[in-house]
PDB file of N, CA and C in Angstrom:
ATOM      1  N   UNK A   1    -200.495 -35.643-134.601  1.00  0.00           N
ATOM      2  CA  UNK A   1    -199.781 -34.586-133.935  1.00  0.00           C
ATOM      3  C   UNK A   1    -199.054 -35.111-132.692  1.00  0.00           C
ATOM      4  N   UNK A   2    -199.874 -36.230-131.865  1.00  0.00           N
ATOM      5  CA  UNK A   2    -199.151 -36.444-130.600  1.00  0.00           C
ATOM      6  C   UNK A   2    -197.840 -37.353-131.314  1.00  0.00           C
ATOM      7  N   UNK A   3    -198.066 -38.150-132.392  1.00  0.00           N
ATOM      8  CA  UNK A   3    -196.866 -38.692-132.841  1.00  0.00           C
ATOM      9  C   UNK A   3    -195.550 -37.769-132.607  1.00  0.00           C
ATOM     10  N   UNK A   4    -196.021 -37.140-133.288  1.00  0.00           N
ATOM     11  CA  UNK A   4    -194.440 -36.111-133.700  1.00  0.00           C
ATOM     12  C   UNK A   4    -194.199 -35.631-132.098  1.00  0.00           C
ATOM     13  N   UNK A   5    -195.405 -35.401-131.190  1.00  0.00           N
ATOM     14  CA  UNK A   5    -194.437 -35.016-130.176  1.00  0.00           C
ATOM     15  C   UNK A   5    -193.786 -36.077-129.147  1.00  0.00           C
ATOM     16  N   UNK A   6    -194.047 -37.433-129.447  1.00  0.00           N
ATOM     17  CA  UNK A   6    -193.634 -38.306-129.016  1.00  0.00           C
ATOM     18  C   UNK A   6    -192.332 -38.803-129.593  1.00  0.00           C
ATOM     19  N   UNK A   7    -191.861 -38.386-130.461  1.00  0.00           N
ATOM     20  CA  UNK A   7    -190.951 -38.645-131.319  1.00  0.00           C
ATOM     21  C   UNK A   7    -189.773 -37.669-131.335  1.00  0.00           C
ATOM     22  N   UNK A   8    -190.355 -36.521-130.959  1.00  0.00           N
ATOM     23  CA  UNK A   8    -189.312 -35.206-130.831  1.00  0.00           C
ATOM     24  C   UNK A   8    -188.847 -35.145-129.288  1.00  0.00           C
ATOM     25  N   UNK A   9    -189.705 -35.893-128.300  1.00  0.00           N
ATOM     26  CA  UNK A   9    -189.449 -35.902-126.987  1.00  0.00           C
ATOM     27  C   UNK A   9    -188.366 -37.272-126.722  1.00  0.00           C
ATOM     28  N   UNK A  10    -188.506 -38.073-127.271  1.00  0.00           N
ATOM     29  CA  UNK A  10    -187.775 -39.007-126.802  1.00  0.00           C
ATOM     30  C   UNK A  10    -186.428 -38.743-127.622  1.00  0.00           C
ATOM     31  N   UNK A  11    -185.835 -38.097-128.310  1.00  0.00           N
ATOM     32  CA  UNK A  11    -184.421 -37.430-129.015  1.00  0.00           C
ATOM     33  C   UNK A  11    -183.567 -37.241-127.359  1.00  0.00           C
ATOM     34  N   UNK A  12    -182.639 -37.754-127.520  1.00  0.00           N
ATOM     35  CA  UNK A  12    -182.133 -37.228-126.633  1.00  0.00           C
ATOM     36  C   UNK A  12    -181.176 -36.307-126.429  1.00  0.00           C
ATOM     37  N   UNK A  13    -180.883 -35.529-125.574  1.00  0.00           N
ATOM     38  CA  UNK A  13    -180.271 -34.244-125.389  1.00  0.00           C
ATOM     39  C   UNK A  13    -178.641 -34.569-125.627  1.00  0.00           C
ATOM     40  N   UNK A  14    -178.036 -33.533-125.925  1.00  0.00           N
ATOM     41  CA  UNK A  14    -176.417 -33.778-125.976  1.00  0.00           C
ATOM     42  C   UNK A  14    -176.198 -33.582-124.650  1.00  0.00           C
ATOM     43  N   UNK A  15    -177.004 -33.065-123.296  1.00  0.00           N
ATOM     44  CA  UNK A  15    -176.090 -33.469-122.017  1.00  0.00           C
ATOM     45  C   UNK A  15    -176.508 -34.387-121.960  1.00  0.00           C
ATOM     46  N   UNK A  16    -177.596 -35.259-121.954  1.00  0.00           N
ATOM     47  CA  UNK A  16    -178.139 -36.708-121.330  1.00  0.00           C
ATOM     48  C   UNK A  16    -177.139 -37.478-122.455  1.00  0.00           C
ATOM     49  N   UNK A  17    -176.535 -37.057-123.446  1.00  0.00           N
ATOM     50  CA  UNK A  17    -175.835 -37.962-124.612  1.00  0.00           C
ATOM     51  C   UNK A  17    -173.938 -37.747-123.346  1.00  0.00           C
ATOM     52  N   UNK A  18    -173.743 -36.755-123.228  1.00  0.00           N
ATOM     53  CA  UNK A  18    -172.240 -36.232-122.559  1.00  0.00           C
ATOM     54  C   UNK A  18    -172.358 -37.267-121.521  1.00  0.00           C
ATOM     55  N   UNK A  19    -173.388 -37.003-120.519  1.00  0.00           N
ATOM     56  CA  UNK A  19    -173.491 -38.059-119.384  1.00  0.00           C
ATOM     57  C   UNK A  19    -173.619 -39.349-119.346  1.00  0.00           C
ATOM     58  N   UNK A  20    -174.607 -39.598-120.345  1.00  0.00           N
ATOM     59  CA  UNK A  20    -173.841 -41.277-121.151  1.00  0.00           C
ATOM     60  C   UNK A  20    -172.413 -41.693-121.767  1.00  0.00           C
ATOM     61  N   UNK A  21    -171.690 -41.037-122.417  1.00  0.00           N
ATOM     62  CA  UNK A  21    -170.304 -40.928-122.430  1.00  0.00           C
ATOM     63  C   UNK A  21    -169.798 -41.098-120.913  1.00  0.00           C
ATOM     64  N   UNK A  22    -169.862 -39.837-119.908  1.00  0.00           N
ATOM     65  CA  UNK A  22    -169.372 -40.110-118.764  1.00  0.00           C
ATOM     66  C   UNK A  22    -169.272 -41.275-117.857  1.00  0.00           C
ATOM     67  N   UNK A  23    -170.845 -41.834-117.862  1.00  0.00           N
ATOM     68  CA  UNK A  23    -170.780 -43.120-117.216  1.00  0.00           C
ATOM     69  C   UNK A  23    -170.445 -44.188-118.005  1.00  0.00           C
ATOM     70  N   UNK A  24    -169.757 -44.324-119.353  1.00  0.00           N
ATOM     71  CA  UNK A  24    -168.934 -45.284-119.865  1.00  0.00           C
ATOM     72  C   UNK A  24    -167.587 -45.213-119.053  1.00  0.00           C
ATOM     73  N   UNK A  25    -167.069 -43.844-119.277  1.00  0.00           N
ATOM     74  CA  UNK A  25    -165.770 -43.871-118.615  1.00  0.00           C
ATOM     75  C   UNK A  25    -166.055 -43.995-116.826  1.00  0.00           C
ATOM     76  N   UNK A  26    -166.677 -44.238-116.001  1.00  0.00           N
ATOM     77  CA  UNK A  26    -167.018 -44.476-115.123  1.00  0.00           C
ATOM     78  C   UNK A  26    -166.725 -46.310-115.324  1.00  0.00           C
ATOM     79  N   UNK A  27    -167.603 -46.625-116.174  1.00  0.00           N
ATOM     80  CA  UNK A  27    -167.517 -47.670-116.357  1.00  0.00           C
ATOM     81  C   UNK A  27    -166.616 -48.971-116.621  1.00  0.00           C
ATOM     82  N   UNK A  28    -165.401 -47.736-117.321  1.00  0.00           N
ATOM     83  CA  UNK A  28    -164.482 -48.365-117.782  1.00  0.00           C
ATOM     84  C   UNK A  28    -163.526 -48.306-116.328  1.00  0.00           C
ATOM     85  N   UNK A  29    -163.252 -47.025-116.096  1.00  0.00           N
ATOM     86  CA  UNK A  29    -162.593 -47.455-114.401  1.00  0.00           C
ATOM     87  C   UNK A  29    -163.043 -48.464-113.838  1.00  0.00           C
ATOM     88  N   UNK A  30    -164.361 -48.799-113.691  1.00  0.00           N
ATOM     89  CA  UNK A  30    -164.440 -49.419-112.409  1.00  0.00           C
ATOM     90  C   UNK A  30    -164.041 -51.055-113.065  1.00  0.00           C
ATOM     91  N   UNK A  31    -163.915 -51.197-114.320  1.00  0.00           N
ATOM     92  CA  UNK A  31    -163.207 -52.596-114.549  1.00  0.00           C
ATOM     93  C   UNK A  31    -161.653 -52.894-113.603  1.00  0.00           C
ATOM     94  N   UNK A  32    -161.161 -51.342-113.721  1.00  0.00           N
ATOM     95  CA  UNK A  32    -159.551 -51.612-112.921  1.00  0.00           C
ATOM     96  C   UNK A  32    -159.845 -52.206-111.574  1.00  0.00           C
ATOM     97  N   UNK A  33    -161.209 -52.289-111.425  1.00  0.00           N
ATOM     98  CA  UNK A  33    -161.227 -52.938-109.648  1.00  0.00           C
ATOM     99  C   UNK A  33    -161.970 -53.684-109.776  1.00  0.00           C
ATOM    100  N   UNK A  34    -162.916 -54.067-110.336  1.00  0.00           N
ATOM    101  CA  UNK A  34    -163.997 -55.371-110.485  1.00  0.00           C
ATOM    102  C   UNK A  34    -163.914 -56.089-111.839  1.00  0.00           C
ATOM    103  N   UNK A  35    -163.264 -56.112-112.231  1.00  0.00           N
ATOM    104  CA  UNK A  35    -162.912 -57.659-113.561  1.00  0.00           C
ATOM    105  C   UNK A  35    -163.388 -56.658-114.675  1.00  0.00           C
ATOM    106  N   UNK A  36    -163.675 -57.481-115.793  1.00  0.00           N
ATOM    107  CA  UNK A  36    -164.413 -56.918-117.396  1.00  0.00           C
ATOM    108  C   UNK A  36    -165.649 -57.032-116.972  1.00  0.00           C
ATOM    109  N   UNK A  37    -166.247 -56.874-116.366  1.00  0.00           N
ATOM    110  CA  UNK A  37    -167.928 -57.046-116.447  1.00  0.00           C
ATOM    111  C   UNK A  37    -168.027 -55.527-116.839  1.00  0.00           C
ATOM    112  N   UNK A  38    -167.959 -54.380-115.955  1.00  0.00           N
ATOM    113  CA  UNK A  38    -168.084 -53.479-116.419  1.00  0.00           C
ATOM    114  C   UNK A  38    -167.743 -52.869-117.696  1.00  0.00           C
ATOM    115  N   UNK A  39    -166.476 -53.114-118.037  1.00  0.00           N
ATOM    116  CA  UNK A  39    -166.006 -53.008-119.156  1.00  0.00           C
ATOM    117  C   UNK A  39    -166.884 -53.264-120.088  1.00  0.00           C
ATOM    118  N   UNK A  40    -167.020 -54.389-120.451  1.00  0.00           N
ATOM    119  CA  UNK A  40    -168.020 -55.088-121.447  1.00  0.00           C
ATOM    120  C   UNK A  40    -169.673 -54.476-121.661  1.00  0.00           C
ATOM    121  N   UNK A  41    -169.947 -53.907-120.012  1.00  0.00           N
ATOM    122  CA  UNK A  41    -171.346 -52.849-120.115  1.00  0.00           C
ATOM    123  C   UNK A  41    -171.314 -51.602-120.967  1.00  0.00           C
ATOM    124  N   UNK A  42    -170.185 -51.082-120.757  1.00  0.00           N
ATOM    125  CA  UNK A  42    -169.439 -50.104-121.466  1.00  0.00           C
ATOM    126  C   UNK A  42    -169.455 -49.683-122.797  1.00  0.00           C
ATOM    127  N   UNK A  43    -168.987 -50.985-123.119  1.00  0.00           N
ATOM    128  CA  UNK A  43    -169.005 -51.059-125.001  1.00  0.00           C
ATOM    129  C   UNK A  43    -170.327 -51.369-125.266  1.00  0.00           C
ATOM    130  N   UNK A  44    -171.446 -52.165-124.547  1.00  0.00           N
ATOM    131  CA  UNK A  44    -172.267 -52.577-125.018  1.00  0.00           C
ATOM    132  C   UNK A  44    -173.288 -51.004-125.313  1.00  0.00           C
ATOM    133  N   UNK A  45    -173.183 -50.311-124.432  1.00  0.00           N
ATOM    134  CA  UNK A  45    -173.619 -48.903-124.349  1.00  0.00           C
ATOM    135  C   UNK A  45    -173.123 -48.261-125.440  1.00  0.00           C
ATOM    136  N   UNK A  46    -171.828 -48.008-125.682  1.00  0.00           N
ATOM    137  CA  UNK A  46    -171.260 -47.431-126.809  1.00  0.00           C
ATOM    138  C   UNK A  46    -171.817 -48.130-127.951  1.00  0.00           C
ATOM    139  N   UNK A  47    -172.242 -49.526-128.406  1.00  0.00           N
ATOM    140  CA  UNK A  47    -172.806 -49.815-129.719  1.00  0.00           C
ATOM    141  C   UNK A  47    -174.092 -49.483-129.779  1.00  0.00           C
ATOM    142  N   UNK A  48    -174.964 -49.363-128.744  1.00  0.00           N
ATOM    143  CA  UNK A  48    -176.486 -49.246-129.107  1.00  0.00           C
ATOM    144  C   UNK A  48    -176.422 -47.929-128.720  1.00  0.00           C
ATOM    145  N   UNK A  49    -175.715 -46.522-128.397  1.00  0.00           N
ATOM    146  CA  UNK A  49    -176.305 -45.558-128.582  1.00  0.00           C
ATOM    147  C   UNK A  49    -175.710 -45.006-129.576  1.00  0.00           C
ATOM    148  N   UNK A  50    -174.652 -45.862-130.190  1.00  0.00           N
ATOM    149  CA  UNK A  50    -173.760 -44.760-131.351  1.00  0.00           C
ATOM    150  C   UNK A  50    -174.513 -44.330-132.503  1.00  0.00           C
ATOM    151  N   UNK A  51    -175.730 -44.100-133.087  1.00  0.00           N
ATOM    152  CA  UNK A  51    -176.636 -44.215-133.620  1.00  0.00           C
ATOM    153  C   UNK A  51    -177.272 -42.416-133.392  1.00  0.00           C
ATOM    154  N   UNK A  52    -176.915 -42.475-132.012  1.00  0.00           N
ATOM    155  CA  UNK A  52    -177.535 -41.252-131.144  1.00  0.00           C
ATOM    156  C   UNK A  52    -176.624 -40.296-131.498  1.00  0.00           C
ATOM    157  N   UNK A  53    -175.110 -40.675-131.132  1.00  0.00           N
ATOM    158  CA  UNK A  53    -174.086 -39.879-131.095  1.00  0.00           C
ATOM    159  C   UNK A  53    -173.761 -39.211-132.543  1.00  0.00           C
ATOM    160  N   UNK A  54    -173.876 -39.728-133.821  1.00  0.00           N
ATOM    161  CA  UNK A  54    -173.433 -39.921-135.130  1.00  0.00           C
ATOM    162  C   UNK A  54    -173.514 -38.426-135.439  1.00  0.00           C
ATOM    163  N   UNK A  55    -172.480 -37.933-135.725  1.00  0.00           N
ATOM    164  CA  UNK A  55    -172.201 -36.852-136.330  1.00  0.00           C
ATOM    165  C   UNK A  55    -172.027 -35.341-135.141  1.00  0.00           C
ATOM    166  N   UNK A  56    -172.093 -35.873-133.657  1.00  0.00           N
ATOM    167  CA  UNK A  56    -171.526 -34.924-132.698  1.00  0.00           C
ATOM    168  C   UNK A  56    -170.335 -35.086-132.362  1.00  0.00           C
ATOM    169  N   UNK A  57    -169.841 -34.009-131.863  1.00  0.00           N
ATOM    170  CA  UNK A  57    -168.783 -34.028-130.893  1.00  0.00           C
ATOM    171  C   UNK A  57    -168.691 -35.350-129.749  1.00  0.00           C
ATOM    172  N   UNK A  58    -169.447 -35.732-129.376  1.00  0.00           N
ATOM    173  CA  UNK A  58    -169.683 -36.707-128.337  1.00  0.00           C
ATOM    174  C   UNK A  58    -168.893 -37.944-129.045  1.00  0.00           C
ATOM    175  N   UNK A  59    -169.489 -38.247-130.465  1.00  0.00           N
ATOM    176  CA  UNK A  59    -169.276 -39.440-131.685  1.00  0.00           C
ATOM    177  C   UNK A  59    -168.034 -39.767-130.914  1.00  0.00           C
ATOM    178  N   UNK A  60    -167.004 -38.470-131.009  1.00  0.00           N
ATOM    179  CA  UNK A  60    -165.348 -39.098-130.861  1.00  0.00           C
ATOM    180  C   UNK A  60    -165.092 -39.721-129.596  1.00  0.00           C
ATOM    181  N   UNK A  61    -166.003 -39.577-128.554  1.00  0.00           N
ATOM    182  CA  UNK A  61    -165.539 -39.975-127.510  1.00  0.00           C
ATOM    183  C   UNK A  61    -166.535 -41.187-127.159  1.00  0.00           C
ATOM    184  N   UNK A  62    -167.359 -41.659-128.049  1.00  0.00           N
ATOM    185  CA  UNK A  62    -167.732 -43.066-128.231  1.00  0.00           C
ATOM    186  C   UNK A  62    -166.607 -43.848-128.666  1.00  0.00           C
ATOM    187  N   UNK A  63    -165.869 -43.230-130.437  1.00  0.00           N
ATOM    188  CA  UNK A  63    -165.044 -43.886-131.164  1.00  0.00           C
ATOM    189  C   UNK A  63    -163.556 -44.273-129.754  1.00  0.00           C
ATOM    190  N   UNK A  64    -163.413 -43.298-129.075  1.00  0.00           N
ATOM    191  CA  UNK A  64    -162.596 -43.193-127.905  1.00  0.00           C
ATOM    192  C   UNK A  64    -161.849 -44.724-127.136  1.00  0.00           C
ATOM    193  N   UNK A  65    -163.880 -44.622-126.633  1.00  0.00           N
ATOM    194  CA  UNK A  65    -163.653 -45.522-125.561  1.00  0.00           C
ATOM    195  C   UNK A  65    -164.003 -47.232-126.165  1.00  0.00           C
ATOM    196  N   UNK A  66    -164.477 -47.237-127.591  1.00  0.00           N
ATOM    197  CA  UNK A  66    -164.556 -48.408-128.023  1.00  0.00           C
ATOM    198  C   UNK A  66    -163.351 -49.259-128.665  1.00  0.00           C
ATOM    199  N   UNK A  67    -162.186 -48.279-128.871  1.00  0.00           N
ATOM    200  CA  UNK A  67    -161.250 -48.468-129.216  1.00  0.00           C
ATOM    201  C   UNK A  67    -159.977 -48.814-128.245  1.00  0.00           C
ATOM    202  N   UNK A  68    -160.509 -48.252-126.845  1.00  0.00           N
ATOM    203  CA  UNK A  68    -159.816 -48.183-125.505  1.00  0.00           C
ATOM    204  C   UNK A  68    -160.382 -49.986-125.059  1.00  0.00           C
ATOM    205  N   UNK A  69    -161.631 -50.787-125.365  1.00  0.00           N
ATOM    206  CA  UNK A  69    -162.449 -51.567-125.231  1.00  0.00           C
ATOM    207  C   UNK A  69    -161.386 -52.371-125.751  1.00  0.00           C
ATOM    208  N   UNK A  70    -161.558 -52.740-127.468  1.00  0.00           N
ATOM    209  CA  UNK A  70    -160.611 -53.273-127.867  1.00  0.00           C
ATOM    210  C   UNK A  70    -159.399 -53.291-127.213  1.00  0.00           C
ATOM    211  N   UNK A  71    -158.773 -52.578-127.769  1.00  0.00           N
ATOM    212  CA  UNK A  71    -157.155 -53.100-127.249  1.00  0.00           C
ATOM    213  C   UNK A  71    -157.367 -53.657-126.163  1.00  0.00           C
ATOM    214  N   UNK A  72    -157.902 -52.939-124.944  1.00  0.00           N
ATOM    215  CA  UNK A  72    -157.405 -53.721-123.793  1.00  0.00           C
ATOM    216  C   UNK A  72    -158.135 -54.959-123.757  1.00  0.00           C
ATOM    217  N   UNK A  73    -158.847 -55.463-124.381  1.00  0.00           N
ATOM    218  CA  UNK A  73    -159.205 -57.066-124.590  1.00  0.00           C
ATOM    219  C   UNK A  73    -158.221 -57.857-125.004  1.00  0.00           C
ATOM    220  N   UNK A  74    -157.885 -57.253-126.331  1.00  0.00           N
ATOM    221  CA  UNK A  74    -156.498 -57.973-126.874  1.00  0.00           C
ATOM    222  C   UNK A  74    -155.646 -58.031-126.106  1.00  0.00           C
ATOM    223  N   UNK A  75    -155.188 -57.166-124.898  1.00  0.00           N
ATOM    224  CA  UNK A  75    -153.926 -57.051-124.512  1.00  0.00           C
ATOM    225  C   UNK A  75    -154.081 -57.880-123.088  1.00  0.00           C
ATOM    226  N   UNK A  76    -155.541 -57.830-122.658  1.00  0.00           N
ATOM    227  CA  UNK A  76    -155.459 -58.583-121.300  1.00  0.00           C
ATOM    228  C   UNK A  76    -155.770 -59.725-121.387  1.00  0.00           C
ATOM    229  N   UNK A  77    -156.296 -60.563-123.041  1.00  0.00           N
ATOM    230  CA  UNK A  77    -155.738 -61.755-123.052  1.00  0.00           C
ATOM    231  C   UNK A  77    -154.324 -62.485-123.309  1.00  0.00           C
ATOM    232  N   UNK A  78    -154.044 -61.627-123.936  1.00  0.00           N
ATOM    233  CA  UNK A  78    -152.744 -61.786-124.380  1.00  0.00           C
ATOM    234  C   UNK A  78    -151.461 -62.092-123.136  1.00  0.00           C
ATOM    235  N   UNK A  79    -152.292 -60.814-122.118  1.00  0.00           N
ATOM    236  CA  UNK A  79    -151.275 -61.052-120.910  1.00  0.00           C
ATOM    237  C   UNK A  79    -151.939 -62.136-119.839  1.00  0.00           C
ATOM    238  N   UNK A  80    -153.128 -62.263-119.712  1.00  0.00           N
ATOM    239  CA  UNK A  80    -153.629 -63.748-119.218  1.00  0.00           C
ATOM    240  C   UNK A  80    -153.084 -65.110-119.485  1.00  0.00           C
ATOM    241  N   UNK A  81    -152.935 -65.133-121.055  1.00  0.00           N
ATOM    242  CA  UNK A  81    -152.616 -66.194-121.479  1.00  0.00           C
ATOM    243  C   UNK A  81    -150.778 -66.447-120.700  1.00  0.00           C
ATOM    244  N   UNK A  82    -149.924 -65.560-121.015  1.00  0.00           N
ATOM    245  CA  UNK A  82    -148.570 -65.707-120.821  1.00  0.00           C
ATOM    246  C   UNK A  82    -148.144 -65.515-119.424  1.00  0.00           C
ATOM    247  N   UNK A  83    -149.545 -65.241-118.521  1.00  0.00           N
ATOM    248  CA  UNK A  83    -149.023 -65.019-116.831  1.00  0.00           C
ATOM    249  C   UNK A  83    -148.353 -66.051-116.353  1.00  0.00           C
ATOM    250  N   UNK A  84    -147.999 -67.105-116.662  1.00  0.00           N
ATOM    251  CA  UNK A  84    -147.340 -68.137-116.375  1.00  0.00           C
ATOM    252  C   UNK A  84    -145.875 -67.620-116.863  1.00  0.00           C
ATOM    253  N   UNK A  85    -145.508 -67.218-117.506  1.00  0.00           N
ATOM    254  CA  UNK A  85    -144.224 -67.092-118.599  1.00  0.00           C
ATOM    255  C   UNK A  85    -143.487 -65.505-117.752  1.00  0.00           C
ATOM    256  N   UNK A  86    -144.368 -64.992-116.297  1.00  0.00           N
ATOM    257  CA  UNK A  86    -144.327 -63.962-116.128  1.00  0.00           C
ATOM    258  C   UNK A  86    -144.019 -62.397-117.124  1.00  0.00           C
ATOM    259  N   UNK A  87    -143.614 -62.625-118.164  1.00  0.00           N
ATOM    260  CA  UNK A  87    -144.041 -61.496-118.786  1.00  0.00           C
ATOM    261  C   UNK A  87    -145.611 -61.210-118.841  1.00  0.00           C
ATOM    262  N   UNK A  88    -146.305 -62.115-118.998  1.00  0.00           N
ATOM    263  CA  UNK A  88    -148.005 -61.607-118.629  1.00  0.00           C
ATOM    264  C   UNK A  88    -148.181 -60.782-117.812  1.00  0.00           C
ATOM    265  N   UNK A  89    -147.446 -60.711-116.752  1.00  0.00           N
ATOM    266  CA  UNK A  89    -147.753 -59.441-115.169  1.00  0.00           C
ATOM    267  C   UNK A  89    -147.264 -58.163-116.328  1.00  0.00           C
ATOM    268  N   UNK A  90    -146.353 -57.993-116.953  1.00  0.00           N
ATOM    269  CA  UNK A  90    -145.462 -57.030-117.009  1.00  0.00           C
ATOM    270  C   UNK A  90    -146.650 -56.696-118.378  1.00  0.00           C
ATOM    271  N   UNK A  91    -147.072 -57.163-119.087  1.00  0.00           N
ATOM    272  CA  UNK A  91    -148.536 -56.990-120.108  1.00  0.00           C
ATOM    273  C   UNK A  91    -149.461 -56.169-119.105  1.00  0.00           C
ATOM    274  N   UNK A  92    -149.926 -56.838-118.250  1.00  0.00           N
ATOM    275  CA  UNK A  92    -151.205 -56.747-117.431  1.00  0.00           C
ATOM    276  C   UNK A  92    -150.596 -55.525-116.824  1.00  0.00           C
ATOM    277  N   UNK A  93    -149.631 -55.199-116.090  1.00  0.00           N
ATOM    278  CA  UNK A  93    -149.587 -53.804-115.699  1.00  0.00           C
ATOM    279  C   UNK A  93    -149.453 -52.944-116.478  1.00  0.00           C
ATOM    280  N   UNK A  94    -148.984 -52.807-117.802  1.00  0.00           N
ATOM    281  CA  UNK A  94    -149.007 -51.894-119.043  1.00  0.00           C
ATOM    282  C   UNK A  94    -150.069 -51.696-119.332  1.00  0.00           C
ATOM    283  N   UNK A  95    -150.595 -52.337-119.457  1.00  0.00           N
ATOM    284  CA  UNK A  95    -152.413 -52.051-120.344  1.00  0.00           C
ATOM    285  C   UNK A  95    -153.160 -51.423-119.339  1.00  0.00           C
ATOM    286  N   UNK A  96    -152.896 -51.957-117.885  1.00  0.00           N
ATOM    287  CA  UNK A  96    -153.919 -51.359-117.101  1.00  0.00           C
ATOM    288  C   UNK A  96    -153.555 -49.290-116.633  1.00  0.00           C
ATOM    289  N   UNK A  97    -151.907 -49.195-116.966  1.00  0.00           N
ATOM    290  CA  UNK A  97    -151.860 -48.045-117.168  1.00  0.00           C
ATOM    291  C   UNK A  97    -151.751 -47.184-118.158  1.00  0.00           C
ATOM    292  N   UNK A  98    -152.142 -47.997-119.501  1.00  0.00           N
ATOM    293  CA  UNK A  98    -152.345 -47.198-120.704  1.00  0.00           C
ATOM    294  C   UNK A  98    -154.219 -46.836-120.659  1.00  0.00           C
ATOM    295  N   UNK A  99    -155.163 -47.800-119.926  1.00  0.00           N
ATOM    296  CA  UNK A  99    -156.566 -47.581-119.617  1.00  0.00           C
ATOM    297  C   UNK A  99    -156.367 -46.749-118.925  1.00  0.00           C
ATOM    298  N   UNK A 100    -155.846 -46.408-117.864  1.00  0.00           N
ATOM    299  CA  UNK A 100    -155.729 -45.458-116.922  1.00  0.00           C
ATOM    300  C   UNK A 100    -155.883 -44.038-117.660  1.00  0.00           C
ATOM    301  N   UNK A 101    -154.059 -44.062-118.102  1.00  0.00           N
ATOM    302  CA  UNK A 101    -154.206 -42.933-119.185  1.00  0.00           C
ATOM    303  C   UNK A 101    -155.488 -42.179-120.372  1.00  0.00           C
ATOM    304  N   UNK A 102    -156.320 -43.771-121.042  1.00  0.00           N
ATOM    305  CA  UNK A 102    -156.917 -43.373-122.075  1.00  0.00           C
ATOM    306  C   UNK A 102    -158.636 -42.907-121.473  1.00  0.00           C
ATOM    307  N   UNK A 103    -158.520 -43.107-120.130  1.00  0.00           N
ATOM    308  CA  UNK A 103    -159.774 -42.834-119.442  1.00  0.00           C
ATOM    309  C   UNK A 103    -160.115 -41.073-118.836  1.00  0.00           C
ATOM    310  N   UNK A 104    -158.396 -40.673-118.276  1.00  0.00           N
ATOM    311  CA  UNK A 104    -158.324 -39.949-117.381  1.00  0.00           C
ATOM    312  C   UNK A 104    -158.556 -38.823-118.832  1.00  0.00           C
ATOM    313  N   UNK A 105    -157.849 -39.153-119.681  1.00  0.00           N
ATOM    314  CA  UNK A 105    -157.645 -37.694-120.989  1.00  0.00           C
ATOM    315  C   UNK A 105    -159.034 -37.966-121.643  1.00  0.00           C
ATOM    316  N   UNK A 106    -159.602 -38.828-122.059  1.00  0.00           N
ATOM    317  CA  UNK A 106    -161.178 -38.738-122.236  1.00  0.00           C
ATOM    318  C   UNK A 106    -162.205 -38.291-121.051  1.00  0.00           C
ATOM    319  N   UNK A 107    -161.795 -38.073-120.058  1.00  0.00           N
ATOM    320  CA  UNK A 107    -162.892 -37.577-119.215  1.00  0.00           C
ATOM    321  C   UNK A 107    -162.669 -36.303-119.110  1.00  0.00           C
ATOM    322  N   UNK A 108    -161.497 -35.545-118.946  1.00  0.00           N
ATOM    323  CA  UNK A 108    -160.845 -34.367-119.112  1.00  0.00           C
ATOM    324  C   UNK A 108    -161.440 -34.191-120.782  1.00  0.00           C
ATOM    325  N   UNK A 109    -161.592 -34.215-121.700  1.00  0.00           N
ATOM    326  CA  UNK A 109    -161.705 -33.642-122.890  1.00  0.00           C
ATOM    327  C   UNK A 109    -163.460 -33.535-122.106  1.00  0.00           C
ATOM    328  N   UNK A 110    -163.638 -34.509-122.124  1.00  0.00           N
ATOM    329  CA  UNK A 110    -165.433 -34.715-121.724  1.00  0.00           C
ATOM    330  C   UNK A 110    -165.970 -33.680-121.105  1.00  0.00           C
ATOM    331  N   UNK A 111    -165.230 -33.409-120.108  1.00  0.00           N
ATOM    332  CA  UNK A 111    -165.402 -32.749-119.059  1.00  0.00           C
ATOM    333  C   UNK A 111    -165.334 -31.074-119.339  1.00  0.00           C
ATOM    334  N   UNK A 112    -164.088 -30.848-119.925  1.00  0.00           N
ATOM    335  CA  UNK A 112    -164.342 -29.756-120.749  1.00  0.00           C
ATOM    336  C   UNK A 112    -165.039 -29.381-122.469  1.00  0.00           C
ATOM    337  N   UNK A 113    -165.983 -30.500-122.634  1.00  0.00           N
ATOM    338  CA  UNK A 113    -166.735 -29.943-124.158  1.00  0.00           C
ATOM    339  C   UNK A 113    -165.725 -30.107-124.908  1.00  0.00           C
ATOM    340  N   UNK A 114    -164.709 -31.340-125.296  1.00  0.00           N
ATOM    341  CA  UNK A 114    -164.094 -31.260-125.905  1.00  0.00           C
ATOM    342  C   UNK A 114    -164.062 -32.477-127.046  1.00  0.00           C
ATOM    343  N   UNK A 115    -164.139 -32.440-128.617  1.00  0.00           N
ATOM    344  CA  UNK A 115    -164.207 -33.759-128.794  1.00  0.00           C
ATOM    345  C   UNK A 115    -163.084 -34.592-128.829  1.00  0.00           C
ATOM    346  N   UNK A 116    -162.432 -35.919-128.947  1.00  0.00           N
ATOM    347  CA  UNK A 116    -160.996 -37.072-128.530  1.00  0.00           C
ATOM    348  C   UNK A 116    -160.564 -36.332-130.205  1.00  0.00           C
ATOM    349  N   UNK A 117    -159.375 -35.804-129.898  1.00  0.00           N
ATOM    350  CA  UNK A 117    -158.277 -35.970-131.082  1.00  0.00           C
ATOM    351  C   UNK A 117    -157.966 -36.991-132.393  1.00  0.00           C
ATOM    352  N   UNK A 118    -158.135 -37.041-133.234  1.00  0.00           N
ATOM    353  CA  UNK A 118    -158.605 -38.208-133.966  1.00  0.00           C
ATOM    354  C   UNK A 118    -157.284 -38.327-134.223  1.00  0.00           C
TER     355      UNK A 118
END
């Protein structure tokens, strides 16, 4: 009996699931000022709780920000690599205001109970 209530207690709630979402996108901002470390905490969060999320509203705004993860990896090596060639700056400021963008409208959906637009 104590099994099952040990098992039904540790489920976690869809706000403690929303607020884990939130502090991804927390997370993901604070890369715009302290490097990828955060970033990279971010996604790592998004793979080990997506498990949790699977089949809520929340799901999309995992799928969201792991996809927001990607690209801007691709794109801020891409513009690392060519910062010499100065089009890299002109990369590196695009991506960092398409994160901008893909953070501010996922926290706003978040924020209002909403799931990311597929």
């Amino acid at each position: 009996m104590q099994e099952n209530w040990q098992a039904t207690a540790s489920l976690p709630t869809e706000d403690n699931l929303r607020k884990l979402a939130m502090l991804v996108y927390a997370l993901q901002a604070a890369s715009l000022f302290t490097g990828s470390l955060t970033l990279f905490a971010g996604v790592i969060i998004n793979y080990v709780r997506m498990d949790d999320v699977k089949g809520s509203w929340i799901e999309s705004h995992f799928r969201w920000q792991t996809k927001t993860f990607w690209y801007s990896l691709v794109w801020m090596v891409i513009g690392g690599v060519t910062v010499i060639f100065l089009v890299g700056w002109v990369i590196l400021l695009a991506i960092s205001i398409w994160m901008i963008y893909r953070i501010v409208k996922g926290w706003v959906y978040l924020s209002e109970n909403r799931p990311m637009p597929s």
